[in-house]
N, C-alpha and C. Protein backbone atom coordinates (compact mmCIF):
# COMPACT_ATOMS: atom_id res chain seq x y z
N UNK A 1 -14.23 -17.44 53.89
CA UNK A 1 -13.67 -17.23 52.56
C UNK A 1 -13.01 -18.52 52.11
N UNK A 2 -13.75 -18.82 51.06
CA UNK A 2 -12.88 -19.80 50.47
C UNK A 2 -11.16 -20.21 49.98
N UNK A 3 -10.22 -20.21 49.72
CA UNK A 3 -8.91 -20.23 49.07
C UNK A 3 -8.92 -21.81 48.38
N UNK A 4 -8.50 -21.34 47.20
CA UNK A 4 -8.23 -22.43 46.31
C UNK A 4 -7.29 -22.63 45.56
N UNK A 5 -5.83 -23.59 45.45
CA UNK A 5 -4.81 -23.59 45.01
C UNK A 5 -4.31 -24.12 43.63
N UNK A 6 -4.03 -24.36 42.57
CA UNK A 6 -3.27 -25.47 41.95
C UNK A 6 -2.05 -25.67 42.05
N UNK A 7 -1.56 -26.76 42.33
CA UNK A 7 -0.37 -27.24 42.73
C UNK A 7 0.15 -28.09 41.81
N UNK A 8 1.65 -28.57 41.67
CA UNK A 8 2.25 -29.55 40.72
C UNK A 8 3.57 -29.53 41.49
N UNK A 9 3.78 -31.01 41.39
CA UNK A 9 5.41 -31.61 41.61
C UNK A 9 5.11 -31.91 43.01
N UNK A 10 3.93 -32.44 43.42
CA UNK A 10 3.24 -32.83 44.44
C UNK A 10 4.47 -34.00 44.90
N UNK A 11 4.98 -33.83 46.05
CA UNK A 11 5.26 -35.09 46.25
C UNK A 11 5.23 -35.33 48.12
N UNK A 12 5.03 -36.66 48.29
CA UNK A 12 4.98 -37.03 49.46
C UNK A 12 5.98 -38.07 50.18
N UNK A 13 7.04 -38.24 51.69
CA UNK A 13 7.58 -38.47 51.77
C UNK A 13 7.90 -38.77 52.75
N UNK A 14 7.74 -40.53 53.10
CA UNK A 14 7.28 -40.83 54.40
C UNK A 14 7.97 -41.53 55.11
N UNK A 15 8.10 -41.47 56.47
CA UNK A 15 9.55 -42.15 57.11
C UNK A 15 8.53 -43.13 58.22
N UNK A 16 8.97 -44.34 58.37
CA UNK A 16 8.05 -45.19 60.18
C UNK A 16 9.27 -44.26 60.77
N UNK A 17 8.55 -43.98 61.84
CA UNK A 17 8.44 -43.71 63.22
C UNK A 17 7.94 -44.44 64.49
N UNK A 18 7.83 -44.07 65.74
CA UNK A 18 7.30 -44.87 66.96
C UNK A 18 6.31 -43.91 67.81
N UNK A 19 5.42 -44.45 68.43
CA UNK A 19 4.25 -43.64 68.95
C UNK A 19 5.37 -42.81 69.95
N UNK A 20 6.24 -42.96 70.80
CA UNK A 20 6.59 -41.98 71.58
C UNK A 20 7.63 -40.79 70.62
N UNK A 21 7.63 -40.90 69.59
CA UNK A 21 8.46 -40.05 68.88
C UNK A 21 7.18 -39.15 68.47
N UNK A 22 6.44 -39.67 68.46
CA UNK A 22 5.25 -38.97 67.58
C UNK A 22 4.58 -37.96 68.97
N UNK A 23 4.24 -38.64 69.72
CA UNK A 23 3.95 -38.12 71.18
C UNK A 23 4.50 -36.36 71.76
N UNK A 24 6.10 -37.07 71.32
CA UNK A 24 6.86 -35.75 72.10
C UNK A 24 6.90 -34.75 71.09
N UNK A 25 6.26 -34.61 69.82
CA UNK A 25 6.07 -33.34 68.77
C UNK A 25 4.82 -33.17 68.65
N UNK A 26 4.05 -33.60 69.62
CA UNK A 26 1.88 -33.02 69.79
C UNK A 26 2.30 -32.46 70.63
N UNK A 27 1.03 -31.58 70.53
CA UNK A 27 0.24 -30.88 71.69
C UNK A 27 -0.21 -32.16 72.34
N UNK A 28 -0.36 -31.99 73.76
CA UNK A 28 -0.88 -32.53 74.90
C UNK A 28 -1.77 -33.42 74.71
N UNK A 29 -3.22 -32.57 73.96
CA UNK A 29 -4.23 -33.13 73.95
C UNK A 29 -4.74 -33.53 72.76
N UNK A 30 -3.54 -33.99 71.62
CA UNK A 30 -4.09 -34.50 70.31
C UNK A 30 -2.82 -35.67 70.09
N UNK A 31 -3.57 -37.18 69.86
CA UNK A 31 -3.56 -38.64 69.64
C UNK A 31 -2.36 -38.28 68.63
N UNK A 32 -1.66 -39.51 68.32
CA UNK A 32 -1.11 -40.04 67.28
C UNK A 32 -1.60 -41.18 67.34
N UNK A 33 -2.15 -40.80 65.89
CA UNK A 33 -2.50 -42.59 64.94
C UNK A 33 -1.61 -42.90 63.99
N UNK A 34 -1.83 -44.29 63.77
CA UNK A 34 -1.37 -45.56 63.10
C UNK A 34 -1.59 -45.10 61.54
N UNK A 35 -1.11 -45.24 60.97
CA UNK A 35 -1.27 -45.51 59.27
C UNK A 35 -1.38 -46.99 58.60
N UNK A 36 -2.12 -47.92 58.53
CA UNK A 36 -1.61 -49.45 58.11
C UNK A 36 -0.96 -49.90 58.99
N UNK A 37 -1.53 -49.58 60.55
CA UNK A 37 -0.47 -50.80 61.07
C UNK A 37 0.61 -49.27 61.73
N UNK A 38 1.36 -48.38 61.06
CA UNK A 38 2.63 -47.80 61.89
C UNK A 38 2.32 -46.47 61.94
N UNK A 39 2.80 -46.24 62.71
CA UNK A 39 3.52 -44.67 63.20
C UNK A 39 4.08 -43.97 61.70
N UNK A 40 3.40 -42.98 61.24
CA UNK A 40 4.46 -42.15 60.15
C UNK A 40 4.79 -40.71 60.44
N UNK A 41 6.16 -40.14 59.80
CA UNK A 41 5.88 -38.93 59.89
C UNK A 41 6.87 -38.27 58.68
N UNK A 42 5.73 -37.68 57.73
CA UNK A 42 6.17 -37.00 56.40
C UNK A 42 6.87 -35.23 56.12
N UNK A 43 7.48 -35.77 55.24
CA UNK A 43 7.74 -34.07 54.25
C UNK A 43 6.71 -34.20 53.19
N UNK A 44 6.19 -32.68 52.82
CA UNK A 44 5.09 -32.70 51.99
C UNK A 44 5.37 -31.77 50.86
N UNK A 45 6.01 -31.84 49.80
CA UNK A 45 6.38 -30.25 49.10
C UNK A 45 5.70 -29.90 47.74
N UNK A 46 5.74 -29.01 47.39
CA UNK A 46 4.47 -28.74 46.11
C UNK A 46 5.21 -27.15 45.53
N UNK A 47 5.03 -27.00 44.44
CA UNK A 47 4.94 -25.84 43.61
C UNK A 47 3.64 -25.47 43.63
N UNK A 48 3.01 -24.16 44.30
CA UNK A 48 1.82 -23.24 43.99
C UNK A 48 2.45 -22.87 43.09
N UNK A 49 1.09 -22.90 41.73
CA UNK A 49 0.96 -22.41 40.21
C UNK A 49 0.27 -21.30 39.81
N UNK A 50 -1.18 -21.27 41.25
CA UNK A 50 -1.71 -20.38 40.78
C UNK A 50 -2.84 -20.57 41.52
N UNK A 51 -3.91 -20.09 41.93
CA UNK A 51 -5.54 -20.13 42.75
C UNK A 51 -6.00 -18.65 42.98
N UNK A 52 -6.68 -18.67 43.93
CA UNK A 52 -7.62 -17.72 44.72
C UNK A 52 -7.81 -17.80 45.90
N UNK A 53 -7.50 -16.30 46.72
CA UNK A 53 -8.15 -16.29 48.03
C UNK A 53 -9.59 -15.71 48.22
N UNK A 54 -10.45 -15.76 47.76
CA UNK A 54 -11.97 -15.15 47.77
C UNK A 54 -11.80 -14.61 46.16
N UNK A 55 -11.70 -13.41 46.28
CA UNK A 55 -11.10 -12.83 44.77
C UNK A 55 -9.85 -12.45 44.36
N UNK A 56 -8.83 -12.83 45.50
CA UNK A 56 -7.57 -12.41 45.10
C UNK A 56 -6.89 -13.63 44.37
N UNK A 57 -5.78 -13.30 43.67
CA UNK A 57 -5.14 -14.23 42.61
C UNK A 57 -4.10 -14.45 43.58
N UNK A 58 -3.39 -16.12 43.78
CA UNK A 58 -2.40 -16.19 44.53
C UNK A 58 -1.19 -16.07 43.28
N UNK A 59 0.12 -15.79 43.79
CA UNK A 59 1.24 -15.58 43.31
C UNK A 59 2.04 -16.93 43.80
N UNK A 60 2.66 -17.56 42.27
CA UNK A 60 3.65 -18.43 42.66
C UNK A 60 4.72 -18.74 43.62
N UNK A 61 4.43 -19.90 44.61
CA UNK A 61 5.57 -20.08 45.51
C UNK A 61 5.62 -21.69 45.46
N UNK A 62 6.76 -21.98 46.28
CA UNK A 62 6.60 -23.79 47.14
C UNK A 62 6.54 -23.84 48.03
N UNK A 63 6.18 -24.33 48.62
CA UNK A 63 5.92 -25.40 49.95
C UNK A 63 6.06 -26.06 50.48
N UNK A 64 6.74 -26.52 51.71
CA UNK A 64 6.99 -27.55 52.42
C UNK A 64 6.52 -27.69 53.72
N UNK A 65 5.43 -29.04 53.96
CA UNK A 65 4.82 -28.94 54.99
C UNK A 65 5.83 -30.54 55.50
N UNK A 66 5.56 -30.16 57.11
CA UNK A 66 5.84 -31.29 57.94
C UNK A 66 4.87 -31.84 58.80
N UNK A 67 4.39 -32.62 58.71
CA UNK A 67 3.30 -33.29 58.78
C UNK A 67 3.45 -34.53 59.81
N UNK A 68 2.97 -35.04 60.57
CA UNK A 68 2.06 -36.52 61.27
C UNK A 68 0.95 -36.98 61.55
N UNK A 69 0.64 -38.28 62.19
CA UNK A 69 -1.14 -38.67 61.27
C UNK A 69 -1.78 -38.53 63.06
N UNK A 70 -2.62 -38.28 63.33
CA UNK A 70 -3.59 -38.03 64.75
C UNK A 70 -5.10 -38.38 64.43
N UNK A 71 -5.64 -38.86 65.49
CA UNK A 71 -6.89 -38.55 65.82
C UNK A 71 -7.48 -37.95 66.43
N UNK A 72 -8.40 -37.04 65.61
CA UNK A 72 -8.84 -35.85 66.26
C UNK A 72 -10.43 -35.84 66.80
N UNK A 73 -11.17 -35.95 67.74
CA UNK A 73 -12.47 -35.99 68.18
C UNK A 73 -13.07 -37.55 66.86
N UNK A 74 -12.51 -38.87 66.77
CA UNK A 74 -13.14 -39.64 65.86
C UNK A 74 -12.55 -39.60 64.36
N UNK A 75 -11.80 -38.16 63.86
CA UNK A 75 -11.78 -38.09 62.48
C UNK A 75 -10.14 -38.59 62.12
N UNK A 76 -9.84 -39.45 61.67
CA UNK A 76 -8.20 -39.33 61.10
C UNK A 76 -8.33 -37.44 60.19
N UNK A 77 -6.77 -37.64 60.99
CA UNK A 77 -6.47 -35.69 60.83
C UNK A 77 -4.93 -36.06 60.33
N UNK A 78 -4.32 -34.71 59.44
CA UNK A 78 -3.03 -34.90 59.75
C UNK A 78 -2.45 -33.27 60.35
N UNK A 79 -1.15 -33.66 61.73
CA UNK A 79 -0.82 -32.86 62.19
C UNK A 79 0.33 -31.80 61.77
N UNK A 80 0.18 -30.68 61.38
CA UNK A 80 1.17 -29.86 60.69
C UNK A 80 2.16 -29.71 61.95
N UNK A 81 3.11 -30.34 61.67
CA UNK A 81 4.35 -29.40 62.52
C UNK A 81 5.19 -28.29 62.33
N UNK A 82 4.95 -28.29 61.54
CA UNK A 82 5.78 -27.33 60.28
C UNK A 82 5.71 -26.94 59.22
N UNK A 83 4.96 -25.79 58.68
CA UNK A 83 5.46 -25.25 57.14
C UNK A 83 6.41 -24.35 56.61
N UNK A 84 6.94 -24.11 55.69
CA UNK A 84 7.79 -23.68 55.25
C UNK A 84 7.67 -23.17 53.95
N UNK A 85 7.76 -21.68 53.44
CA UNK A 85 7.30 -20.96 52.07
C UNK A 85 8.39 -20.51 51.61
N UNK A 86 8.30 -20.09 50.08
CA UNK A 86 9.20 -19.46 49.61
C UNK A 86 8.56 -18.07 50.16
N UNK A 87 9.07 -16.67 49.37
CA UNK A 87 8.73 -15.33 50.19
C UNK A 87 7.22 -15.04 49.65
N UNK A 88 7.06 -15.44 48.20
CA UNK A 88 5.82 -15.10 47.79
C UNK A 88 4.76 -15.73 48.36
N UNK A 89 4.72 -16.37 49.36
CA UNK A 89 4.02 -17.16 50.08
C UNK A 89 3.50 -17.19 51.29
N UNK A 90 4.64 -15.94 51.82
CA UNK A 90 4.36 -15.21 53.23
C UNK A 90 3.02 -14.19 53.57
N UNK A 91 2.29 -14.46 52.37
CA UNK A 91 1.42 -13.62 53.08
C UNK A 91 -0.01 -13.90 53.42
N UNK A 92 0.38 -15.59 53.59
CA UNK A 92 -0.76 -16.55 53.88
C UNK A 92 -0.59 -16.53 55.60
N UNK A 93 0.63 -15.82 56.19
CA UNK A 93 0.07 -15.78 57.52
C UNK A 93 -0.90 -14.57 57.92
N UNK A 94 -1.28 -13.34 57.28
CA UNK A 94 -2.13 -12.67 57.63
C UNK A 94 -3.85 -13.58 57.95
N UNK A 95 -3.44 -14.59 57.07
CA UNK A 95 -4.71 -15.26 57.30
C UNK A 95 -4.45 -16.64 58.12
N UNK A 96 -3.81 -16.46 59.17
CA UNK A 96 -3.63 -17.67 59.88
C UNK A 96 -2.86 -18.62 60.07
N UNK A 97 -2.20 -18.98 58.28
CA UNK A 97 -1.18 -19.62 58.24
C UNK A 97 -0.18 -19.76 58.78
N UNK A 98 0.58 -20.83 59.54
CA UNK A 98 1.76 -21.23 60.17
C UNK A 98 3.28 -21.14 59.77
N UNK A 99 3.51 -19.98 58.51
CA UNK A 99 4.38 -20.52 57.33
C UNK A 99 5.24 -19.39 57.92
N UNK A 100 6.36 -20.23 57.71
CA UNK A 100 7.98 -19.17 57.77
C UNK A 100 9.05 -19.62 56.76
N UNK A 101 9.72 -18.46 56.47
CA UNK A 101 9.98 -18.59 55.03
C UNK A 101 11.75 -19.57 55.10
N UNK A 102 11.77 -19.95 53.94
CA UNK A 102 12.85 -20.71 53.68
C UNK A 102 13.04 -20.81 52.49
N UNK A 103 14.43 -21.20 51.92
CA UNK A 103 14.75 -21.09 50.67
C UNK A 103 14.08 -22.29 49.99
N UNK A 104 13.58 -22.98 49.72
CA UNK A 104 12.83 -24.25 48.81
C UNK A 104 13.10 -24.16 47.33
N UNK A 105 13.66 -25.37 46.92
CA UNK A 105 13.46 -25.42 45.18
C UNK A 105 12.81 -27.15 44.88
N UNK A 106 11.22 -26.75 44.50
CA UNK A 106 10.79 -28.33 44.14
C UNK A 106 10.78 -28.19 42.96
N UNK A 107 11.17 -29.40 42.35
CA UNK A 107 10.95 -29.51 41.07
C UNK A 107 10.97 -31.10 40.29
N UNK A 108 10.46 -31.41 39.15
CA UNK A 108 10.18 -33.02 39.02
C UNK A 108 11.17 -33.60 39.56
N UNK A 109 11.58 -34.74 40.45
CA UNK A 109 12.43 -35.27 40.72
C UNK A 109 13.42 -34.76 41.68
N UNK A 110 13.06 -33.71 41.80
CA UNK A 110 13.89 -33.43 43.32
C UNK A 110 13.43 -31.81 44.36
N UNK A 111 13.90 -32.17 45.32
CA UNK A 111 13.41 -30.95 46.38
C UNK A 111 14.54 -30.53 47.26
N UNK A 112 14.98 -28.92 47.19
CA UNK A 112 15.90 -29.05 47.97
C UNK A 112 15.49 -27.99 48.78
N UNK A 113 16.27 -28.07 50.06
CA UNK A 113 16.41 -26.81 51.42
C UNK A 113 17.30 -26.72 51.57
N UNK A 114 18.10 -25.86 51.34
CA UNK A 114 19.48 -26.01 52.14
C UNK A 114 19.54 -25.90 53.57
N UNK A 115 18.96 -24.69 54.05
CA UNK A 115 19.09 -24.14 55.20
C UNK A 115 18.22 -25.05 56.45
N UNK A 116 17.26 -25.82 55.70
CA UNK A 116 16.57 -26.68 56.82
C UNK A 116 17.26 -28.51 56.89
N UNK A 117 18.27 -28.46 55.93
CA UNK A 117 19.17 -29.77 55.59
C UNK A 117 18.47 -30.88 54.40
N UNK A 118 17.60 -30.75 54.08
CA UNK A 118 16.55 -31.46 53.24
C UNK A 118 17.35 -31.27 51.79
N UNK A 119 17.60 -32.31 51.00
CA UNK A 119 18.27 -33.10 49.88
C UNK A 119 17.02 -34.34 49.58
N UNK A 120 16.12 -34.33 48.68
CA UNK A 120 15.13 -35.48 47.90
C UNK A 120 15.39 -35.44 46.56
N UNK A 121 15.99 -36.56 45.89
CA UNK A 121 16.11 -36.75 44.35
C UNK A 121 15.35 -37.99 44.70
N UNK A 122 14.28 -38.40 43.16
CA UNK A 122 13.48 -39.10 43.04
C UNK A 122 13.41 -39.56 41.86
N UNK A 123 12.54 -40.46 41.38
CA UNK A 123 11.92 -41.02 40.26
C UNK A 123 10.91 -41.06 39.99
N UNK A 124 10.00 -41.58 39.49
CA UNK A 124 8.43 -42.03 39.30
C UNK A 124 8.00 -43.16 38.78
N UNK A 125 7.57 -44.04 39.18
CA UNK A 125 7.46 -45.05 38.83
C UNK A 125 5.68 -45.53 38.05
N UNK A 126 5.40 -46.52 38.95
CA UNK A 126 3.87 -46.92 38.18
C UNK A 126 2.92 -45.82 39.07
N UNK A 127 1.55 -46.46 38.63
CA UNK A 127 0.54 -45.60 39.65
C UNK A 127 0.25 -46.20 40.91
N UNK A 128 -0.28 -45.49 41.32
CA UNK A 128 -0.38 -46.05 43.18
C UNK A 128 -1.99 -46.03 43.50
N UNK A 129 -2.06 -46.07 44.19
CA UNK A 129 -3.25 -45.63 45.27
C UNK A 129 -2.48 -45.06 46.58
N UNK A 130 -3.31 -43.89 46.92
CA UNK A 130 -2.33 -42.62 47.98
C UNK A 130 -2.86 -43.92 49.54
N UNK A 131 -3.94 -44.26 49.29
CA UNK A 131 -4.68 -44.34 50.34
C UNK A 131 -5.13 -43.64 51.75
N UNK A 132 -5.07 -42.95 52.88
CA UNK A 132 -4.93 -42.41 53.53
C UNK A 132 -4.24 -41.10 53.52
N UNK A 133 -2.45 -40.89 53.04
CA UNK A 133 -1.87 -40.41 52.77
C UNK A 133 -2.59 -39.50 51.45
N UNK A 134 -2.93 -39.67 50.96
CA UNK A 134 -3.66 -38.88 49.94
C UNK A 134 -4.80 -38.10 50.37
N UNK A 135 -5.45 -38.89 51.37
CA UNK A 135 -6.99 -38.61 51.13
C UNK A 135 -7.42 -37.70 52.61
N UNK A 136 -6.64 -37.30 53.44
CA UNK A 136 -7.13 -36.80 55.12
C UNK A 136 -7.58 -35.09 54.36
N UNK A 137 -8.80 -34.85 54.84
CA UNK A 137 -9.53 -33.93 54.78
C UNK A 137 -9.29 -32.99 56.40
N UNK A 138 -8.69 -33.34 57.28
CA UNK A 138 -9.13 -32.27 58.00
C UNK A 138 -7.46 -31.99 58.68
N UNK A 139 -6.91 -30.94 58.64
CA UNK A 139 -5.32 -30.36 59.27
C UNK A 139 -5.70 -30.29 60.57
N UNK A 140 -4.96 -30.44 61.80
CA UNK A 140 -4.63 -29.31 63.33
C UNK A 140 -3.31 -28.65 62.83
N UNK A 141 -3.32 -27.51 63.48
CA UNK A 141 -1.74 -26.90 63.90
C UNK A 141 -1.76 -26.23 64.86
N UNK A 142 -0.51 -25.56 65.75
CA UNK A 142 -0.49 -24.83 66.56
C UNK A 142 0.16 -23.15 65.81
N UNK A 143 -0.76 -21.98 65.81
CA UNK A 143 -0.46 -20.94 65.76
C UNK A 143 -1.48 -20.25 66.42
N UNK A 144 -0.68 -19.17 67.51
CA UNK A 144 -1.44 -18.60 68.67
C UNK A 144 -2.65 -19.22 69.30
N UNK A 145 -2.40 -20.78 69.43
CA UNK A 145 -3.59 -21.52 69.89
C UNK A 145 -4.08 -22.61 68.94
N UNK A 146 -4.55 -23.75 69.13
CA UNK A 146 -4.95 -25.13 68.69
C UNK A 146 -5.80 -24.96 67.10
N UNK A 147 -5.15 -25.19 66.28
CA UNK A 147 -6.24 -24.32 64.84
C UNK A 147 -6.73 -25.86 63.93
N UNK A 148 -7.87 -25.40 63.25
CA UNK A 148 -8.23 -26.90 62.37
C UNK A 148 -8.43 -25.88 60.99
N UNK A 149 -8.41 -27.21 60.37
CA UNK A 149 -8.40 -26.84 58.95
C UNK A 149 -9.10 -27.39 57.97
N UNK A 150 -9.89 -27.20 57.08
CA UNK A 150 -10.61 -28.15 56.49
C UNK A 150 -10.03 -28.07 55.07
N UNK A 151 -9.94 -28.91 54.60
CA UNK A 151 -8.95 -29.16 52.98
C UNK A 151 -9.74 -30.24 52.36
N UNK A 152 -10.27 -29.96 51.44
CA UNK A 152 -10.55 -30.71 50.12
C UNK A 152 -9.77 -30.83 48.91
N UNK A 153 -9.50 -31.73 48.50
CA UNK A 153 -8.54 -32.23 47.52
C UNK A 153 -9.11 -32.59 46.07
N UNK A 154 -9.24 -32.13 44.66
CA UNK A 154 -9.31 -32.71 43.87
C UNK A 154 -8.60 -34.21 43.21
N UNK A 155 -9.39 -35.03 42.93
CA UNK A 155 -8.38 -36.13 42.45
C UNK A 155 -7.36 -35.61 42.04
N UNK A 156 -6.28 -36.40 42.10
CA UNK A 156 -4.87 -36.54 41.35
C UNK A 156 -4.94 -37.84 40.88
N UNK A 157 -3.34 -38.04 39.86
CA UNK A 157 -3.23 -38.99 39.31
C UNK A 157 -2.06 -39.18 40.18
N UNK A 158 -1.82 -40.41 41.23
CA UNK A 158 -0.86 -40.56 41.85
C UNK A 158 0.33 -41.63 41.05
N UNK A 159 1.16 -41.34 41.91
CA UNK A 159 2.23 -42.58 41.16
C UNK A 159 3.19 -42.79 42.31
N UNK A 160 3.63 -43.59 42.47
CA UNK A 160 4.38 -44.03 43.21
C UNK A 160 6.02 -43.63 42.87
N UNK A 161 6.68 -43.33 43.74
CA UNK A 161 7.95 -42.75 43.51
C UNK A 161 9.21 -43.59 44.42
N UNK A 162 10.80 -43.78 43.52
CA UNK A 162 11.44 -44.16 44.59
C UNK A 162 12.90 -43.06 44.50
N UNK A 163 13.50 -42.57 45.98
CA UNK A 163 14.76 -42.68 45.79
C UNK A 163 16.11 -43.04 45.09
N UNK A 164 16.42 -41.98 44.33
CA UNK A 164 17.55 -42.19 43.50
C UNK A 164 18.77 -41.62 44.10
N UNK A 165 19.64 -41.44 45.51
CA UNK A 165 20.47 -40.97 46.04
C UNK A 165 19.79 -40.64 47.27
N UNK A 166 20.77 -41.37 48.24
CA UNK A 166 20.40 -40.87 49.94
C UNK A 166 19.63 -39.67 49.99
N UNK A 167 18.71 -39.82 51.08
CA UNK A 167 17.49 -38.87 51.55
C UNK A 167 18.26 -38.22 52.69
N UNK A 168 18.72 -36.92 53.10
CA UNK A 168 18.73 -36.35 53.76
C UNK A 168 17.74 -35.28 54.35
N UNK A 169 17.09 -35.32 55.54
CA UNK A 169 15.86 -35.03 56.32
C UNK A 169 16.49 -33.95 57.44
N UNK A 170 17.22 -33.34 57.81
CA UNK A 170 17.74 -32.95 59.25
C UNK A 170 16.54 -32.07 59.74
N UNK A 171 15.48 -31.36 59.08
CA UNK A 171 14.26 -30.92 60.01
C UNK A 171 13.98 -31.89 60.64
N UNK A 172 14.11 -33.21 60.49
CA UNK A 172 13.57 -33.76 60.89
C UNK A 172 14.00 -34.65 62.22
N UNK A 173 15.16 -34.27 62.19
CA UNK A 173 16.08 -34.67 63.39
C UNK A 173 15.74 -33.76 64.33
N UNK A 174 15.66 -32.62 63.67
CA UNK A 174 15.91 -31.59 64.82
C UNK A 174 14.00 -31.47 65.80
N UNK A 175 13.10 -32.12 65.35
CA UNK A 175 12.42 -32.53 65.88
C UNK A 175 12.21 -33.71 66.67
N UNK A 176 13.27 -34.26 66.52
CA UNK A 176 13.27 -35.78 67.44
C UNK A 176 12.76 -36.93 66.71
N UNK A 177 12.88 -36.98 65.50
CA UNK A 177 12.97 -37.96 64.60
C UNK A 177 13.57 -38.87 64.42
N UNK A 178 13.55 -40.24 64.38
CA UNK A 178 15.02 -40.66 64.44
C UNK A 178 14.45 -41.67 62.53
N UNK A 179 15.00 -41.51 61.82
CA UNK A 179 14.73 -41.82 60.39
C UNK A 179 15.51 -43.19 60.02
N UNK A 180 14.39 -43.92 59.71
CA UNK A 180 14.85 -45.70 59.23
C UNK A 180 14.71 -45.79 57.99
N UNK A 181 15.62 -45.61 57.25
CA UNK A 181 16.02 -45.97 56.20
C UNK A 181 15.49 -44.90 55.37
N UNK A 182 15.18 -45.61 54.18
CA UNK A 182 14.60 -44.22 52.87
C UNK A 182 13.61 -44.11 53.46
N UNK A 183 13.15 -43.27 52.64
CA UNK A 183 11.20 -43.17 52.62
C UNK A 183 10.49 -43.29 51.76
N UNK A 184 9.64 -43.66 51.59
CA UNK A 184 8.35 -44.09 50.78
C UNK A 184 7.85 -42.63 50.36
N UNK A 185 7.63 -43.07 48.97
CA UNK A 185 6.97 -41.39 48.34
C UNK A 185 6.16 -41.85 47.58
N UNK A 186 5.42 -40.95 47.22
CA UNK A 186 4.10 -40.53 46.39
C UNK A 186 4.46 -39.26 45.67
N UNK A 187 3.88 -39.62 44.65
CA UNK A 187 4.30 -37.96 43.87
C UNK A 187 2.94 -38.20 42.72
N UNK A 188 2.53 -36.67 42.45
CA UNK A 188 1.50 -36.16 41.99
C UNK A 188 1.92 -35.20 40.82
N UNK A 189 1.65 -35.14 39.41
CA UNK A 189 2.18 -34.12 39.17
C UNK A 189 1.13 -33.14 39.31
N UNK A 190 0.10 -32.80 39.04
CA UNK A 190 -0.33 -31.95 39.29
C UNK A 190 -1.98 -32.32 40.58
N UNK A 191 -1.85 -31.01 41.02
CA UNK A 191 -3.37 -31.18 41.95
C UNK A 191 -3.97 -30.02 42.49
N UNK A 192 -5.08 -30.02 43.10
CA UNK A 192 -6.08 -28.89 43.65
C UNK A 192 -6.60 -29.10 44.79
N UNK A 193 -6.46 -28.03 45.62
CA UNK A 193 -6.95 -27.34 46.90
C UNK A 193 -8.08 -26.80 47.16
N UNK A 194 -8.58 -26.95 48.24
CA UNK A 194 -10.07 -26.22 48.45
C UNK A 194 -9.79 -26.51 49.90
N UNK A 195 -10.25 -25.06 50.52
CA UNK A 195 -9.65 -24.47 52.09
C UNK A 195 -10.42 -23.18 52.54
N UNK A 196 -11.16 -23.85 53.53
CA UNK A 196 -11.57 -22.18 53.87
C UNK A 196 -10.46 -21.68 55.14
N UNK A 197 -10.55 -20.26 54.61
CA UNK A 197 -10.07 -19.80 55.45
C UNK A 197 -10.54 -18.62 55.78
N UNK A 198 -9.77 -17.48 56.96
CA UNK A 198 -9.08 -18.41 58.09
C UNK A 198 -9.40 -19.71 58.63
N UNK A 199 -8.43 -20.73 59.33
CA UNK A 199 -8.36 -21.54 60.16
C UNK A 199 -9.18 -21.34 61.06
N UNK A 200 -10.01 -21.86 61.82
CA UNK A 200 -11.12 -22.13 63.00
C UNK A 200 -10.11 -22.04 63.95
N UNK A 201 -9.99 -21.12 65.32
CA UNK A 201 -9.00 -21.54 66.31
C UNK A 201 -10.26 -22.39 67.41
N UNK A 202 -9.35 -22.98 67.85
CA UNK A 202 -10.09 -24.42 69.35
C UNK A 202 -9.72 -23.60 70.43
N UNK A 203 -10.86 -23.82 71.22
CA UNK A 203 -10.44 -23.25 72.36
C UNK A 203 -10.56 -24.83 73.39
């Protein structure tokens, strides 16, 4: 079954890291790769507007994924460590999804969590190129066993974004993160999903 999303207030949010930081939040048997040269590891947050799961209509929520970059059998992948839904959103784990709920408010220019410590106020600046960060077609995660994901992305119009008031991250501590300085963002205002689902589990 196909699922297909539209999304807006796309933004992306990226901290260097070091291969053994990246190491001790995989599974065993899946790589951390390089991005340009470094180690990254992002917050990913979005307003769902609206899509389809086969024929069902999805219902508005946000999103916050936690993310790092791997190689998976040859393919640059990126690794979900974490997602995070508002409630209308919870019912993407019947189909596999990794998502547990949290309070989230994204919106142009800023993203907040309280309960997971996450504070992002932003700007927007010129356009970008996502490069990589934009463009990885294939997810891993761990739920009840090693899962892949295949995601197609409609263009966006990217833009480059900076920090307007300290970035506070603490999911991200509490994974063994240790965070250098701001982070580098990307922000999208609007974009589209294409996902089959369920997730493929690996054995």
């Amino acid at each position: 079954m196909l699922g297909h999303l539209r999304v807006r207030d796309l933004v992306i949010a990226s901290w260097e890291t070091d291969r053994p930081a990246a190491e001790r939040a995989l599974p065993t048997r899946v790589e951390p790769a390089e991005l340009d040269g470094r180690y990254l590891v992002s917050l990913v947050a979005f307003r769902v507007v609206g899509g389809r799961l086969g024929r069902l209509p999805v219902l508005p929520y946000s999103q916050l994924n936690v993310r790092t970059y791997v190689t998976w059998r040859g393919e640059p992948a990126v690794f979900f460590l974490g997602s995070r839904v508002t409630s209308l959103g919870l019912p993407g784990r019947i189909l596999g999804a990794p998502f547990r709920q949290a309070r989230l408010r994204v919106r142009p220019g800023s993203v907040r969590a309280p309960g997971l410590g996450l504070s992002l106020d932003y700007r927007t600046e010129e356009p970008a190129d996502p490069g990589l960060l934009g463009r990885h077609e294939l997810g891993l995660f761990e739920w009840r066993g090693l899962r892949t994901l295949r995601i197609r992305r409609r263009e966006a119009e990217w833009r480059r974004a900076v920090v307007t008031e300290p970035a506070s991250a603490d999911i991200l501590l509490a994974l063994g993160f240790e965070l250098r300085g701001e982070p580098e963002l990307l922000y999208a205002e609007e974009a589209a999903f294409k996902a089959e689902v369920p997730p493929r589990r690996l054995e």
